[in-house]
Protein backbone atom coordinates (compact mmCIF):
# COMPACT_ATOMS: atom_id res chain seq x y z
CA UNK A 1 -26.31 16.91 18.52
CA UNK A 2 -23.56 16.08 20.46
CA UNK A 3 -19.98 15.61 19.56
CA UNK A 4 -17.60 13.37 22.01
CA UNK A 5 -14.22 12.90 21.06
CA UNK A 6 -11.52 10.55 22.61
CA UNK A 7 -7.94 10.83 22.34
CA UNK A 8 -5.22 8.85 21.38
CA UNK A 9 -2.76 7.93 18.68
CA UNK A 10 -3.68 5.36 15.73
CA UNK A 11 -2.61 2.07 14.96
CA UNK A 12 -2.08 -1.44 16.95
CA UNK A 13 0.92 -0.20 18.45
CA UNK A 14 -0.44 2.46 20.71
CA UNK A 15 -3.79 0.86 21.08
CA UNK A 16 -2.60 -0.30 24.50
CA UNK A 17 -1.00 2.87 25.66
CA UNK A 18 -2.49 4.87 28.60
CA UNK A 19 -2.49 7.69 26.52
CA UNK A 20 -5.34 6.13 24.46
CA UNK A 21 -7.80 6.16 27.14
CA UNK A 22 -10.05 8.50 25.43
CA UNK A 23 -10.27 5.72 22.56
CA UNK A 24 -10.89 2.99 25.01
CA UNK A 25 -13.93 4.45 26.55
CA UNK A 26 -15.64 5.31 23.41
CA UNK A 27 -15.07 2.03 21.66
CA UNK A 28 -16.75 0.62 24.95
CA UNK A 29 -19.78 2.89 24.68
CA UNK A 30 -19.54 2.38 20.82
CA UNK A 31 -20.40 -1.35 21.52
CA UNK A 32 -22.90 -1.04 24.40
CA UNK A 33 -24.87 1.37 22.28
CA UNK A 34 -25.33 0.26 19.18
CA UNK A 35 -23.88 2.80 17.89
CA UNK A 36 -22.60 2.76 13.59
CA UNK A 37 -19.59 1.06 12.75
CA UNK A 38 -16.43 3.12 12.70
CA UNK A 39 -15.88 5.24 9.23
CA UNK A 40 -13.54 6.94 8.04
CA UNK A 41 -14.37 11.41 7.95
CA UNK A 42 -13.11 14.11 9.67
CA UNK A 43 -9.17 12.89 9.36
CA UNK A 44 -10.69 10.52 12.21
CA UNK A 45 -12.65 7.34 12.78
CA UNK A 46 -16.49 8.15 13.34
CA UNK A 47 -19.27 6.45 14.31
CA UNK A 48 -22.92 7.72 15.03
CA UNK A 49 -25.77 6.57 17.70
CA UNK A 50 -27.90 7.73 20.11
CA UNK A 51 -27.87 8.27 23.58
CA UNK A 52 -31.32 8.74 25.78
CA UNK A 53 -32.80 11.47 23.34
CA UNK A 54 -29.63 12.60 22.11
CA UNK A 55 -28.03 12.03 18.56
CA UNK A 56 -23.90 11.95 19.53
CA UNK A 57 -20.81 11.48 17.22
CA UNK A 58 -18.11 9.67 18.35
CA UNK A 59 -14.95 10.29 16.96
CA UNK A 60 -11.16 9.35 17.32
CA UNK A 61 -8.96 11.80 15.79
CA UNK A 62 -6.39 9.86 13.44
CA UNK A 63 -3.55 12.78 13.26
CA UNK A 64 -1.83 11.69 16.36
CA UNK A 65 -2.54 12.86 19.64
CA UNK A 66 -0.71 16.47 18.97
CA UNK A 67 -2.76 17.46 16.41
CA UNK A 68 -6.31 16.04 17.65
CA UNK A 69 -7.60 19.89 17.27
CA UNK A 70 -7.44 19.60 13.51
CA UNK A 71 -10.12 16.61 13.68
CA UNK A 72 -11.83 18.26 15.57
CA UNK A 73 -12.31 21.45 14.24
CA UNK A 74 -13.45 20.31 11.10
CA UNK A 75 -15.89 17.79 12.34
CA UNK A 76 -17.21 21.17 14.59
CA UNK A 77 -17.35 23.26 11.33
CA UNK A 78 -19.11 20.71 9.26
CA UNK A 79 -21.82 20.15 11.59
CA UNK A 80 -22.38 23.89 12.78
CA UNK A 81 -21.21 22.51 16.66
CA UNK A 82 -20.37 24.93 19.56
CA UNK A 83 -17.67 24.43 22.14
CA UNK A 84 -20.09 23.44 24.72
CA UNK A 85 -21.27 20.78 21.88
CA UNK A 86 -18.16 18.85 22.60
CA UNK A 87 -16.95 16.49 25.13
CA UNK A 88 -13.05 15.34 25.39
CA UNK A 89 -12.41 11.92 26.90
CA UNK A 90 -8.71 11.86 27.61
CA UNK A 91 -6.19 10.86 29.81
CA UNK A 92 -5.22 12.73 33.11
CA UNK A 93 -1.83 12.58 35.04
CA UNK A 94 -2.76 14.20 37.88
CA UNK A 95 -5.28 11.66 38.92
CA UNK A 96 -4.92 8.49 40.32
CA UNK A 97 -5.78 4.99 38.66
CA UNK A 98 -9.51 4.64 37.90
CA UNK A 99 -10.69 8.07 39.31
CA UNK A 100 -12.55 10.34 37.00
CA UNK A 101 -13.76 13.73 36.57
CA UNK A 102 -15.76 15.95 34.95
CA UNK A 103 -14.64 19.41 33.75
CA UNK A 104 -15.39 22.45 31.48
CA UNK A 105 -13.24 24.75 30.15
CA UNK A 106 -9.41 25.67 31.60
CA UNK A 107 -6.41 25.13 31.17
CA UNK A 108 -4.50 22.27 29.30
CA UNK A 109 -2.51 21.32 31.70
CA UNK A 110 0.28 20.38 29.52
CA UNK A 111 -1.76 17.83 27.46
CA UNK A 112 -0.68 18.25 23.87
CA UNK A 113 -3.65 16.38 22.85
CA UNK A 114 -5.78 19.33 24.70
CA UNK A 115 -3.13 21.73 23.87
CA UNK A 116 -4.02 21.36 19.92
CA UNK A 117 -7.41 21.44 20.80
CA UNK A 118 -7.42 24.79 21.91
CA UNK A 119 -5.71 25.68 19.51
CA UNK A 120 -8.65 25.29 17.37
CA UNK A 121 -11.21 25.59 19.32
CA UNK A 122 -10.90 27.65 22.17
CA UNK A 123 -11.35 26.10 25.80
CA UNK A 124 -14.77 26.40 26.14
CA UNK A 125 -15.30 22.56 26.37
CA UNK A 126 -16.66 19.87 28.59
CA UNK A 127 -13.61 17.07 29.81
CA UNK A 128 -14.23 13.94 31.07
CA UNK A 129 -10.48 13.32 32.68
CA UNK A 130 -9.80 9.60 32.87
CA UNK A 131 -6.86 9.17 35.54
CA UNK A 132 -4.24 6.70 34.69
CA UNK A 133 -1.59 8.02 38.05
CA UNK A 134 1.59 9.70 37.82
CA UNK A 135 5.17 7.90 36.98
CA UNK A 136 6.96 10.28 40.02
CA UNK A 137 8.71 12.44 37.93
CA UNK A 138 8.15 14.80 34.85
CA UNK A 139 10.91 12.59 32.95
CA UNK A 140 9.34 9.70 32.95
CA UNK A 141 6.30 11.04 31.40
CA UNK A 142 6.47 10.66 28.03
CA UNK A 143 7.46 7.16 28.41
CA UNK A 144 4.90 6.19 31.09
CA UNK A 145 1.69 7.10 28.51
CA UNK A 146 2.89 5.91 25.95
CA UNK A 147 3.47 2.76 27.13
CA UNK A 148 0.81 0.14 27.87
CA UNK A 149 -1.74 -0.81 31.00
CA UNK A 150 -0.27 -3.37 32.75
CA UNK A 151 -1.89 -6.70 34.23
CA UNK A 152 -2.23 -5.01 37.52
CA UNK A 153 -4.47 -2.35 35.52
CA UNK A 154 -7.30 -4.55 33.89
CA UNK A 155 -9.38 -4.91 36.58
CA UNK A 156 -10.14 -1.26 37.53
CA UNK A 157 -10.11 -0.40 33.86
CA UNK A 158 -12.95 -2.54 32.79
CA UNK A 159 -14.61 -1.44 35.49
CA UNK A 160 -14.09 1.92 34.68
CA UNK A 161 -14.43 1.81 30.95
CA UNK A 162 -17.72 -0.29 32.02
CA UNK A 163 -18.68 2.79 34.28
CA UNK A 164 -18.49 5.52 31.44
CA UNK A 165 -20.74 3.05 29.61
CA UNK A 166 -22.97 3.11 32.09
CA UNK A 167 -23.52 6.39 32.54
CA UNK A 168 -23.42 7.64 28.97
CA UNK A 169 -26.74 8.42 28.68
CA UNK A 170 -26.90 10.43 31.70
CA UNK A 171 -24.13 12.81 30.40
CA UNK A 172 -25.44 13.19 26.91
CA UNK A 173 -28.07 14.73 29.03
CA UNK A 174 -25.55 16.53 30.42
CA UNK A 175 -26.69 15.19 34.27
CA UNK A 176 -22.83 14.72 34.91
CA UNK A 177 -24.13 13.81 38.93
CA UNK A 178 -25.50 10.59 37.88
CA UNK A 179 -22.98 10.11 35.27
CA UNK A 180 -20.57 9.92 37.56
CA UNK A 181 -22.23 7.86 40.16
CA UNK A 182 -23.09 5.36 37.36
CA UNK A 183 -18.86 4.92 36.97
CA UNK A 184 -18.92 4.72 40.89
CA UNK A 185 -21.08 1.86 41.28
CA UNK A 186 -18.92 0.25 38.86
CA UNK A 187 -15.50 1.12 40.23
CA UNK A 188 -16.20 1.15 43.75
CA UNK A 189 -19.76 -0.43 44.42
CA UNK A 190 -20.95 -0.24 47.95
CA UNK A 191 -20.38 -3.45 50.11
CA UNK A 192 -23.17 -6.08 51.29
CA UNK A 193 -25.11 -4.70 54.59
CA UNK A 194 -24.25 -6.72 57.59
CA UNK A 195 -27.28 -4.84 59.91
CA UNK A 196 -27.18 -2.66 62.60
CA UNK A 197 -24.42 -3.18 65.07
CA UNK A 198 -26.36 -4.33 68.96
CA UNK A 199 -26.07 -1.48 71.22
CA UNK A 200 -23.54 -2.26 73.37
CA UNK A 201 -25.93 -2.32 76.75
CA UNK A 202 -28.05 -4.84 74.94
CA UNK A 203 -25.42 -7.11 74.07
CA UNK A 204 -25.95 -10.70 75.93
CA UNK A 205 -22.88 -11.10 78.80
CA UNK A 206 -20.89 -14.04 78.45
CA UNK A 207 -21.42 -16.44 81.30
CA UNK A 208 -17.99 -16.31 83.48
CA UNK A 209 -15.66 -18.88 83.23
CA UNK A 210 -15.18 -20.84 85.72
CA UNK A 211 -11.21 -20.89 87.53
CA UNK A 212 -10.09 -24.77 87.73
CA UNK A 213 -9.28 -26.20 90.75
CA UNK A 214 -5.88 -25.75 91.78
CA UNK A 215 -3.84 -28.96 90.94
CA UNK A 216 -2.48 -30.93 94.35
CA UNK A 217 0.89 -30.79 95.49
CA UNK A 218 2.68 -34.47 95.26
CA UNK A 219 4.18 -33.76 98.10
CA UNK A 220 1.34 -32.93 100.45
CA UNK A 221 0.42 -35.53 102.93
CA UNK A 222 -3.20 -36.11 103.98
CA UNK A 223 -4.37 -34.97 106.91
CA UNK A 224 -4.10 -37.82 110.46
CA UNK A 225 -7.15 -38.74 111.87
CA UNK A 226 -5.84 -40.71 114.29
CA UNK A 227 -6.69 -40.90 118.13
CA UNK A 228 -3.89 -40.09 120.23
CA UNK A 229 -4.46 -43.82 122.11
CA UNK A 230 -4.02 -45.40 118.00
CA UNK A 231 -0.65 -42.86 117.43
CA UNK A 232 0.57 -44.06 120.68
CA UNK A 233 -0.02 -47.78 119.98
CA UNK A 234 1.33 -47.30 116.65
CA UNK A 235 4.77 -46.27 117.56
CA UNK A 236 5.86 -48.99 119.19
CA UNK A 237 4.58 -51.10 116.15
C-alpha cells in the first residue's frame, strides 16, 4: 500500500492558491482513476483506488498546511506505513512554472508544510516537487503562495496536473523515469517531424536571373547612316 499525500490549506478560499498544488494534482488523479469519493479520516480528506497493481491512499491533510505532519502521521500509524510508503505532492519555489521533480529524503527547504512533516515523520520520504516560480524576493513569499494561479497559469497547469495523471501509475510502481516523461509529453510534447533537411550539395541551384537590359538614354541620338554625297546634298536643303 501506498500512501500519497498533497498539500495545501482547506476551504474555497485557498483552493486557488499555489500553495495548494499538492491538492490539485491529487484531485486530478482522484478523477482519472476512479478512485473513492473523498471522506472524512485522518484529520484529512481521503479517498482510496488503485493504481497499476498498487492499492494507494490519497489524502489532503485538513490542519492547514503547517501542521500537515499530524495527518500524516496518524494515517502512517494506522495503516502500519513506512517513510518510503509515502509520497508528498507539494509546491516548490525554487522551480520554475510547470517543471517537476522527483525527490527522496532532505531537507525542507523552508516548506512549513514539509517542515511539520518531519517533524513527525522523519525525512525519509519520496517528493514529487511541483514548481510554481519564485516572486524575486523572500518578502513576497508568503503572499505570492498564498495567492491564486493566474490566467496566464492555466494552460501549463492543466497540462501539468494532466501529466501527473498520466503518469500515476508508473510512480506507484515507483518507475519515477517514465513518470516523469509521462508529465513531459504533456507539458512539453515533441513537435511534428518536418524530414530530413537536403544535404546542402544536393540541393537543386536556382536558375540565374537574368540582368534587364539597360534602359535608353532620351537623349541619345541614333546612329547616321548616311552617304557622305546624301550629308552633303542635305545641307544645303
Amino acid at each position: 500500500m501506498k500512501l500519497w499525500v498533497g498539500l495545501g490549506n482547506p476551504g474555497a478560499k485557498y483552493a486557488g492558491n499555489r500553495h495548494n498544488i499538492g491538492f490539485m494534482a491529487l484531485d486530478r488523479i482522484a478523477a482519472d482513476h476512479g478512485f473513492s469519493g473523498w471522506k472524512r479520516s485522518f484529520q484529512g480528506l481521503l479517498a482510496e483506488g488503485r493504481l497499476g497493481g498498487d492499492r494507494v491512499l490519497l489524502l489532503k491533510p485538513e490542519t492547514f498546511m503547517n501542521l500537515s505532519g499530524q495527518s500524516v502521521g496518524e494515517a502512517m500509524r494506522f495503516h502500519k506505513l513506512a517513510p518510503a510508503d509515502v509520497t508528498v505532492f507539494h509546491d516548490e519555489l525554487d522551480l520554475a512554472p510547470g517543471k517537476i521533480r522527483v525527490k527522496t529524503g532532505g531537507g525542507h527547504a523552508g516548506h512549513n508544510g514539509l517542515r511539520s512533516i518531519h517533524g513527525h515523520i522523519g525525512e525519509a520520504y519520496h517528493r514529487v516537487r511541483l514548481g510554481i516560480g519564485h516572486p524575486g524576493h523572500k518578502d513576497a513569499v508568503a503572499g505570492y503562495v498564498l495567492h491564486d494561479f493566474g490566467k496566464a497559469d492555466a494552460d501549463w497547469l492543466d497540462d501539468l496536473l494532466r501529466g501527473i495523471s498520466d503518469g500515476a501509475a508508473a510512480l506507484a510502481g515507483d518507475d519515477s523515469a517514465r513518470f516523469l516523461n509521462a508529465v513531459a509529453l504533456r507539458v512539453a510534447p515533441p513537435r511534428a517531424s518536418t524530414g530530413q533537411a537536403r544535404p546542402e550539395g544536393n540541393m537543386p541551384k536556382a536558375p540565374p536571373t537574368p540582368r534587364p537590359a539597360p534602359a535608353a538614354d532620351a537623349t541619345e541620338q541614333p546612329p547616321d547612316t548616311r552617304s557622305a554625297l546624301q550629308k552633303l546634298a542635305d545641307r544645303f536643303r
